[in-house]
C-alpha atoms as a PDB file:
ATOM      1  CA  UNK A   1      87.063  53.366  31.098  1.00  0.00           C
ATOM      2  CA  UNK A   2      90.871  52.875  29.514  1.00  0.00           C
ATOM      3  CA  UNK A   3      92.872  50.233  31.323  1.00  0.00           C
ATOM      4  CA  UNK A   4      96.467  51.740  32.146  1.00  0.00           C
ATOM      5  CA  UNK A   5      99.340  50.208  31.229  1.00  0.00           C
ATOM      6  CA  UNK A   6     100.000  48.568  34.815  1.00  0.00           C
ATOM      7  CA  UNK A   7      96.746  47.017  34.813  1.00  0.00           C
ATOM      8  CA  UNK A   8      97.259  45.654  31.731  1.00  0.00           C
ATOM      9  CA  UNK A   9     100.780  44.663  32.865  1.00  0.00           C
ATOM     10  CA  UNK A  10      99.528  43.172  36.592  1.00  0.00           C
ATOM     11  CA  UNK A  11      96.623  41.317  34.341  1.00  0.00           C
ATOM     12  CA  UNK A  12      99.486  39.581  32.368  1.00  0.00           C
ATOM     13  CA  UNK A  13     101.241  38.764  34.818  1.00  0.00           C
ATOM     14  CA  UNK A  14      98.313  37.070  36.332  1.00  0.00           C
ATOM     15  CA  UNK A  15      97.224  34.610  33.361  1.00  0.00           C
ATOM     16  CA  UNK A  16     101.016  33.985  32.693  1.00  0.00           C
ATOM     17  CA  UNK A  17     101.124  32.623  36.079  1.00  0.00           C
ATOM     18  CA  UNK A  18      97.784  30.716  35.971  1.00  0.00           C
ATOM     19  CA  UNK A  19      98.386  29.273  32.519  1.00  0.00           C
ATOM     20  CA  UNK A  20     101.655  27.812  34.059  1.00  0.00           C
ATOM     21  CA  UNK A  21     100.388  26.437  37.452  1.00  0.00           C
ATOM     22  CA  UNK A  22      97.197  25.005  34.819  1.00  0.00           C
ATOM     23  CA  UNK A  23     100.371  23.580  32.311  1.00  0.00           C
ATOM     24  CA  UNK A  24     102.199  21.943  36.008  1.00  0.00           C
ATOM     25  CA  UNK A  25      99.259  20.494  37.206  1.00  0.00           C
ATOM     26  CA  UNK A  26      98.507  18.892  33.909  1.00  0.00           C
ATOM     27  CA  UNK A  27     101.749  17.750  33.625  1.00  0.00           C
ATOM     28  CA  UNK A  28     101.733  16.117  36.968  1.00  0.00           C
ATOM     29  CA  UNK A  29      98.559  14.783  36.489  1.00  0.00           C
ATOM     30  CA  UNK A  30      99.644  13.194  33.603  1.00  0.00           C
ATOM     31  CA  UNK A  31     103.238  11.511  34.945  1.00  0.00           C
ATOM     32  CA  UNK A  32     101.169   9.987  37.901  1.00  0.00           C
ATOM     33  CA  UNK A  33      98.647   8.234  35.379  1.00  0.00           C
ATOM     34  CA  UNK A  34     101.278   7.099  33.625  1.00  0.00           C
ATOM     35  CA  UNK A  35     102.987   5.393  36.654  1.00  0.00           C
ATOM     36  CA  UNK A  36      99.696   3.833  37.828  1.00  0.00           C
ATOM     37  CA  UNK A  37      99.599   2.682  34.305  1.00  0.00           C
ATOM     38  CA  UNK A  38     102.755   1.052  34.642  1.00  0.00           C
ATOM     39  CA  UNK A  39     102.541  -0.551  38.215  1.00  0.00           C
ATOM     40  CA  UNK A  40      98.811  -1.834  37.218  1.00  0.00           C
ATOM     41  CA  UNK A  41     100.899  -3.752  34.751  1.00  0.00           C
ATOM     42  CA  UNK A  42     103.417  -4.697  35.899  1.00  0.00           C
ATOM     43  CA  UNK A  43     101.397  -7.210  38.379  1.00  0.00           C
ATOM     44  CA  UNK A  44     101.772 -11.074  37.670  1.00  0.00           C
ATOM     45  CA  UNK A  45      98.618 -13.368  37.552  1.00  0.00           C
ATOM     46  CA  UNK A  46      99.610 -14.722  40.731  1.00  0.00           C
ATOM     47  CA  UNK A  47      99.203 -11.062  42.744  1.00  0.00           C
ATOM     48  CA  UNK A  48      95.303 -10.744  40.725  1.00  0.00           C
ATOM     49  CA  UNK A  49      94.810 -13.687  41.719  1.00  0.00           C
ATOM     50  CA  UNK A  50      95.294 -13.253  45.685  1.00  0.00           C
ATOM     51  CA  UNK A  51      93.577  -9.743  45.452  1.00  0.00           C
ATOM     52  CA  UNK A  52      90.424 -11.521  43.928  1.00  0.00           C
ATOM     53  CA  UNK A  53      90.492 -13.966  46.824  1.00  0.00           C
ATOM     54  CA  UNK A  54      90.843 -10.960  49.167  1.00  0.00           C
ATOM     55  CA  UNK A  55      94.310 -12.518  50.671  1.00  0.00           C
ATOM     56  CA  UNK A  56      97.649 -10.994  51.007  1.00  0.00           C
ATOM     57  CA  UNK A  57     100.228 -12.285  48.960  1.00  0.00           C
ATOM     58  CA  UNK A  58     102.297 -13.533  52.143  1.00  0.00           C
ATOM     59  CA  UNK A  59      99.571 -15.070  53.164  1.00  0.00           C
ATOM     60  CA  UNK A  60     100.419 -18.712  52.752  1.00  0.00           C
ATOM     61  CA  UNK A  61      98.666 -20.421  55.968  1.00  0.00           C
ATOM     62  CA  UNK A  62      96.454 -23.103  53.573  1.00  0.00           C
ATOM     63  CA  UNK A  63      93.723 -24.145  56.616  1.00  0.00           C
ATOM     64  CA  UNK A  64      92.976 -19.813  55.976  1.00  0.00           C
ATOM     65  CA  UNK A  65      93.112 -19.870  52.262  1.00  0.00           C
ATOM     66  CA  UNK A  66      90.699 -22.877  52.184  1.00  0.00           C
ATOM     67  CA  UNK A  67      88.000 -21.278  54.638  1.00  0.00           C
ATOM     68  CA  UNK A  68      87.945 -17.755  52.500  1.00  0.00           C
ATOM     69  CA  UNK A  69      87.321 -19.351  49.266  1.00  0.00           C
ATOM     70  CA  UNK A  70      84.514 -21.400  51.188  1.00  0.00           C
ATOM     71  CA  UNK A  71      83.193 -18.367  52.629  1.00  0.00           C
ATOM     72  CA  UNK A  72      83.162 -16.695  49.427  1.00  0.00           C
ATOM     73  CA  UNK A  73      81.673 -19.745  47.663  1.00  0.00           C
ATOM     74  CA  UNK A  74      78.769 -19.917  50.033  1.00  0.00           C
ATOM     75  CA  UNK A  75      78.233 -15.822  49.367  1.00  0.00           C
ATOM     76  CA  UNK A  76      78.107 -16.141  46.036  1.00  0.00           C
ATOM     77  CA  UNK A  77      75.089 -19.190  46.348  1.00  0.00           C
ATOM     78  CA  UNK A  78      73.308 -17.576  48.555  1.00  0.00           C
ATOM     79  CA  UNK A  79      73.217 -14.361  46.164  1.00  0.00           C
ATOM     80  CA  UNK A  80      72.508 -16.457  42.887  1.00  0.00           C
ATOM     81  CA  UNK A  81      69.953 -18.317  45.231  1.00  0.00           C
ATOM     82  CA  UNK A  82      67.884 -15.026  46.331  1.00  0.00           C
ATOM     83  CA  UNK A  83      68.249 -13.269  42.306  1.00  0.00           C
ATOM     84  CA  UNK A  84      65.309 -13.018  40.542  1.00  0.00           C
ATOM     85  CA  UNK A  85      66.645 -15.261  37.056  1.00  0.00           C
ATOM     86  CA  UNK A  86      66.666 -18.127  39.564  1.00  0.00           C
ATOM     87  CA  UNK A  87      62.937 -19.242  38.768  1.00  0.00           C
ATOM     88  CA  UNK A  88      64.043 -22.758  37.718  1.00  0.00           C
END
């Protein structure tokens, strides 16, 4: 079985065309990694810090503030309380 010339021709075509969609792709891929890259550091301590505390960072109402990091105190006791390294 001898491929013809337009098969040949149509095949070509083909992996031309998937090479460069596989070549875009990549490329894209690789521009939006970069830009997470570069928002992920471009955050101060003070935006870390208010994702950590699961708050906002407009959220400035202190009574609020003051109840989450209680809540989140009391979550973390009761977890160190109930692990099994807590024999003593």
């Amino acid at each position: 079985m001898i491929l013809r010339t337009t098969d040949m021709a149509i095949a070509a075509i083909i992996y031309i065309s998937v090479s460069a969609l596989l070549v875009i792709s990549a490329g894209i891929f690789f521009v939006k990694a970069i830009q997470s890259l570069m928002y992920k550091h471009q955050t101060t301590p003070y935006q870390a810090r208010d994702r950590v505390m699961f708050l906002s960072p407009e959220y400035n109402d202190p009574l609020a503030i003051s109840n989450r990091r209680e809540e989140i105190i009391a979550m973390l006791e009761r977890q160190f309380a109930s692990s099994p390294s807590s024999d003593s």
